[in-house]
N, C-alpha and C. Protein backbone atom coordinates (compact mmCIF):
# COMPACT_ATOMS: atom_id res chain seq x y z
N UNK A 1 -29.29 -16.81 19.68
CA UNK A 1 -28.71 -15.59 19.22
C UNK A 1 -29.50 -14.43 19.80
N UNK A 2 -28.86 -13.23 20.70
CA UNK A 2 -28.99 -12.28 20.79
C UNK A 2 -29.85 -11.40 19.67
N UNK A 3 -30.57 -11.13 20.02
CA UNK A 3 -31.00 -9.81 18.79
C UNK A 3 -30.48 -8.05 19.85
N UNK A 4 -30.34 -7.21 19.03
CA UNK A 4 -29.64 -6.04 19.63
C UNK A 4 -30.95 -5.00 19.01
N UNK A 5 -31.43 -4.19 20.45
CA UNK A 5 -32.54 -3.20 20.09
C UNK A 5 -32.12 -2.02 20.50
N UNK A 6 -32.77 -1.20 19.89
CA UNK A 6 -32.12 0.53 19.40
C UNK A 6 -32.93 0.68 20.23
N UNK A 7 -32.61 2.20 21.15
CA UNK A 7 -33.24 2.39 22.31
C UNK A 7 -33.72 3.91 21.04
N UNK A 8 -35.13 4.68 21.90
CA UNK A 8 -35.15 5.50 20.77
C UNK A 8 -33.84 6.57 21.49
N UNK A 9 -33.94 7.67 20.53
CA UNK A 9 -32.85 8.70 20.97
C UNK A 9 -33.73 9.88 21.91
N UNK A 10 -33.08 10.67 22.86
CA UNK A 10 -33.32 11.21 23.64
C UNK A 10 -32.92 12.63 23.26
N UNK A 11 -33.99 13.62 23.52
CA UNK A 11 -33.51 14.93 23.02
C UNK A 11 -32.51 15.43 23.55
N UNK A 12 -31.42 14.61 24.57
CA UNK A 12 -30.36 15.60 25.09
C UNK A 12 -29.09 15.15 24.23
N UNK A 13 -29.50 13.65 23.54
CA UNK A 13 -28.35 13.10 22.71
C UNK A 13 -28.37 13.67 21.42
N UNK A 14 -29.85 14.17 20.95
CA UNK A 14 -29.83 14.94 19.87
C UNK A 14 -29.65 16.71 19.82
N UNK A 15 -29.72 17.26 20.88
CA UNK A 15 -28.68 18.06 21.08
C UNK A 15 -27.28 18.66 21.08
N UNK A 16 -27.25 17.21 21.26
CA UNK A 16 -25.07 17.46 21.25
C UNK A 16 -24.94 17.66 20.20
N UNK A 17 -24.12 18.63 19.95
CA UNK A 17 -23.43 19.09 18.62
C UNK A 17 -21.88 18.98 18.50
N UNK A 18 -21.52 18.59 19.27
CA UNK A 18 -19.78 17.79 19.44
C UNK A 18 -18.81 19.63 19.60
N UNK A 19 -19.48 20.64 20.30
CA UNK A 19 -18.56 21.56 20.78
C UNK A 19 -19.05 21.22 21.87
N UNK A 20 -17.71 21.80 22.71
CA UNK A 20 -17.32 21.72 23.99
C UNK A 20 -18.33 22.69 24.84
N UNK A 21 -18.67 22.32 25.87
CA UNK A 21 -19.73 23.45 26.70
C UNK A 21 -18.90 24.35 27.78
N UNK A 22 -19.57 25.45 28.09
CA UNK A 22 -19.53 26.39 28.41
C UNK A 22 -18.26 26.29 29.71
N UNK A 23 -18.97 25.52 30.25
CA UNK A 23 -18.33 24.26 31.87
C UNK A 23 -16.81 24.17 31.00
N UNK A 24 -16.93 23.48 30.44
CA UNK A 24 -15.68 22.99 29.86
C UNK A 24 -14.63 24.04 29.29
N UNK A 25 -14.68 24.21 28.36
CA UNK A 25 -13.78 25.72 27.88
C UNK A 25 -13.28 26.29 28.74
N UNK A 26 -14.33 26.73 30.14
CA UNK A 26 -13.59 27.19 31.70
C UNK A 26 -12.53 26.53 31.74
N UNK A 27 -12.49 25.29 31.67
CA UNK A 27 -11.77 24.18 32.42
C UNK A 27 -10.79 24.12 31.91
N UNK A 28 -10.74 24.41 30.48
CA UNK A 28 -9.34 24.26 29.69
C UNK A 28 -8.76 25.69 29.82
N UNK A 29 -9.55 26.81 29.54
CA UNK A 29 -8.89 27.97 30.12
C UNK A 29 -8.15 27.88 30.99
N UNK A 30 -8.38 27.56 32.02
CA UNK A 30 -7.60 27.28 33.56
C UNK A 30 -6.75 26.39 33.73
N UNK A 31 -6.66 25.60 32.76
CA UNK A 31 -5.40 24.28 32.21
C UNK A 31 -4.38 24.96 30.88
N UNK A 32 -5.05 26.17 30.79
CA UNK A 32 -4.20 26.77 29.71
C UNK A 32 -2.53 26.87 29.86
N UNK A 33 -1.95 27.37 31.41
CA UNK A 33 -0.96 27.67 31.84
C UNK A 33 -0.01 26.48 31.55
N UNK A 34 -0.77 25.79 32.22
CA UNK A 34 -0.17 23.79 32.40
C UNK A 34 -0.04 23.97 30.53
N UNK A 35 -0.55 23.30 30.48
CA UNK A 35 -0.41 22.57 28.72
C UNK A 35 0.20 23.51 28.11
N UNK A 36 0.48 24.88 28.20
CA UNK A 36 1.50 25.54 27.25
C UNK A 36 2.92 25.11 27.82
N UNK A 37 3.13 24.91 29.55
CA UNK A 37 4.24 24.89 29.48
C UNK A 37 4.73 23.21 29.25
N UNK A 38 3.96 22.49 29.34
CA UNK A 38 3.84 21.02 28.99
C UNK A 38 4.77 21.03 27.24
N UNK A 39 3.52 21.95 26.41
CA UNK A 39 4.44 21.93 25.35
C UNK A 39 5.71 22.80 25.06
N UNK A 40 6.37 23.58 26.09
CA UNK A 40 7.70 23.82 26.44
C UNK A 40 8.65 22.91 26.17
N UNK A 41 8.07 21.92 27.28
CA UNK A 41 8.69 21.05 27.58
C UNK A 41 9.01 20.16 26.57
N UNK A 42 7.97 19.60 25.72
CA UNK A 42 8.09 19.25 24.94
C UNK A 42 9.28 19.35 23.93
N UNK A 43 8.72 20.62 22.99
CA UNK A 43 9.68 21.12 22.36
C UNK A 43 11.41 21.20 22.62
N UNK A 44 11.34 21.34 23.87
CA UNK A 44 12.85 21.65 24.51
C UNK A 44 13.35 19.93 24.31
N UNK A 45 12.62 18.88 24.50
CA UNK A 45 12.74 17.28 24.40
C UNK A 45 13.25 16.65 23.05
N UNK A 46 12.43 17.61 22.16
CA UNK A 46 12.52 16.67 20.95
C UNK A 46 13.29 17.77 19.96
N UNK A 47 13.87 18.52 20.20
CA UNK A 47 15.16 19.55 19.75
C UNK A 47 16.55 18.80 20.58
N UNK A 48 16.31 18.04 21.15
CA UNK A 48 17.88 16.96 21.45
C UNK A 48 17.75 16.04 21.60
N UNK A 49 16.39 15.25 20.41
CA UNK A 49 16.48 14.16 20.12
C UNK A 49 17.89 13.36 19.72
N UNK A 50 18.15 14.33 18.20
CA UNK A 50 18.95 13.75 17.83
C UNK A 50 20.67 14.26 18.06
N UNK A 51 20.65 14.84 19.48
CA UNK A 51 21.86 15.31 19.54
C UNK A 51 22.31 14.98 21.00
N UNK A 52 23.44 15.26 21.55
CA UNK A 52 23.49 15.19 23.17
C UNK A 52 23.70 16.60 23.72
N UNK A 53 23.08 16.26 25.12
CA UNK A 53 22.55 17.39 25.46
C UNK A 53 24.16 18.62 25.68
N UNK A 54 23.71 19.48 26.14
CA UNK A 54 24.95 20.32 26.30
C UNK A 54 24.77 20.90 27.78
N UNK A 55 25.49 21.34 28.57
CA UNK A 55 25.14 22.09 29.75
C UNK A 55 23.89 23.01 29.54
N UNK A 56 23.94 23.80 28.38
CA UNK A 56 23.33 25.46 28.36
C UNK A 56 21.79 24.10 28.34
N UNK A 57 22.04 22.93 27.30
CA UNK A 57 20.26 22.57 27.23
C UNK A 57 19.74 21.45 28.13
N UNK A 58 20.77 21.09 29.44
CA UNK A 58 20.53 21.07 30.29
C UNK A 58 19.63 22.18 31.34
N UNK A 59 20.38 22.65 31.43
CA UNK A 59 19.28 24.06 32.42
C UNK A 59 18.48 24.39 31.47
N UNK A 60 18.04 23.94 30.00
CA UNK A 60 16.38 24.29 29.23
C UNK A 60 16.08 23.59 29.80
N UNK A 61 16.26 21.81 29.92
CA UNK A 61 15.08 20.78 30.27
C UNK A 61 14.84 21.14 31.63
N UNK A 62 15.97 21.39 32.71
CA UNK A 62 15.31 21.68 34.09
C UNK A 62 14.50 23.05 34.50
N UNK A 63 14.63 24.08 33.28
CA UNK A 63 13.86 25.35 33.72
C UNK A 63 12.16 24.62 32.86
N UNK A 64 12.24 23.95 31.86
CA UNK A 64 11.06 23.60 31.51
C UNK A 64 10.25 22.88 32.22
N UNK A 65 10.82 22.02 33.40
CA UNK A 65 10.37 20.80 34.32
C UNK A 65 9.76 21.66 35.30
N UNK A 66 10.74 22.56 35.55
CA UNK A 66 10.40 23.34 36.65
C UNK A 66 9.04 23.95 36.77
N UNK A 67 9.09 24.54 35.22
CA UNK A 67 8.03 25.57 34.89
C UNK A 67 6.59 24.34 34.62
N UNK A 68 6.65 23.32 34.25
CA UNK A 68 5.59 22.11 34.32
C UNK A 68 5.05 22.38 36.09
N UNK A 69 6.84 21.78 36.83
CA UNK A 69 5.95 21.67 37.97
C UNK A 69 5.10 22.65 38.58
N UNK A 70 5.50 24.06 38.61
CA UNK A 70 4.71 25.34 39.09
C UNK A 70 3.82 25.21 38.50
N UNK A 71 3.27 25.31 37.34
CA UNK A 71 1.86 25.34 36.54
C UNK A 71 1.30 23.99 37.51
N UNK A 72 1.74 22.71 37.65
CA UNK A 72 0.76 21.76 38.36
C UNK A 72 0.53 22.18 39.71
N UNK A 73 1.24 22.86 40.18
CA UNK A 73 1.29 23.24 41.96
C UNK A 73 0.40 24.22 41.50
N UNK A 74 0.37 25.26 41.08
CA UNK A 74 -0.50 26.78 40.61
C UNK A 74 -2.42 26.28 40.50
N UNK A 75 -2.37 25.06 39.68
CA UNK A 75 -3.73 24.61 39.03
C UNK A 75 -4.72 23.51 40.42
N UNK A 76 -3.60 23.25 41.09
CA UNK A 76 -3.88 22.46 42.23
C UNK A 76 -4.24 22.88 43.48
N UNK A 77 -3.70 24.36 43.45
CA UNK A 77 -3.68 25.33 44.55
C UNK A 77 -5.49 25.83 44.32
N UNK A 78 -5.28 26.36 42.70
CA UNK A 78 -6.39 27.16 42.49
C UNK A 78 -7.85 26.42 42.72
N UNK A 79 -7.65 24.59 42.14
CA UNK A 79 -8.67 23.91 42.60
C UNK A 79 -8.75 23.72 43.69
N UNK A 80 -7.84 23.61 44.76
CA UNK A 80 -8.32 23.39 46.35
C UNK A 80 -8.86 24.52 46.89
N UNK A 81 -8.32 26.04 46.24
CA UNK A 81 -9.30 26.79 46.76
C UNK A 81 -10.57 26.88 46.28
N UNK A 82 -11.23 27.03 45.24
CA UNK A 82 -12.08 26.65 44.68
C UNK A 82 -13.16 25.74 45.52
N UNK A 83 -12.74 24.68 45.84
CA UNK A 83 -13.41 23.60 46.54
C UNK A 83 -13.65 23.85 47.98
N UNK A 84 -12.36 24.68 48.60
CA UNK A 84 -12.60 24.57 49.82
C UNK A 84 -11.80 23.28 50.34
N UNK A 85 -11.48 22.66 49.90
CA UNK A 85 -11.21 21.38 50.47
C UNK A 85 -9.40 21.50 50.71
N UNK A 86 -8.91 20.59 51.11
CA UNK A 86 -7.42 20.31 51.45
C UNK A 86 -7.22 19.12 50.85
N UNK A 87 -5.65 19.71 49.65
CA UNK A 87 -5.09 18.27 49.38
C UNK A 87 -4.68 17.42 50.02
């Protein structure tokens, strides 16, 4: 049988305080665009759950898709410049 030993703790693990760092928050800021229109999309999805769609909420789901895809092209653009690099 295995015995299992506790390593001691390290002052950077006792540091963490479970908020998000500085780095990060950037990161979601800049994902802000995306994920609002994500939950567009959403919303526009599960408002004809229980119904069939109609023309008018047809052109919602494709202006919402649309607006997904620009926010991913927009966030992809901004990281390749950022980097310097080419997708």
């Amino acid at each position: 049988m295995r015995s299992i030993i506790t390593l001691p703790a390290t002052s950077e693990a006792l540091a963490f305080d479970g908020e998000p760092s500085a780095a990060e928050l950037d990161v979601i800021e800049l994902e802000m665009p995306l994920i609002e229109a994500e939950i567009d999309l959403l919303d526009v999805e599960i408002d004809l759950l229980d119904r069939p769609a109609t023309v008018l909420d047809e052109r919602r789901i494709r202006r919402a898709r649309n607006r997904v895809l620009a926010e991913r092209r927009n966030l992809t653009n901004r990281a390749t410049e950022t980097t310097g690099g080419a997708a």
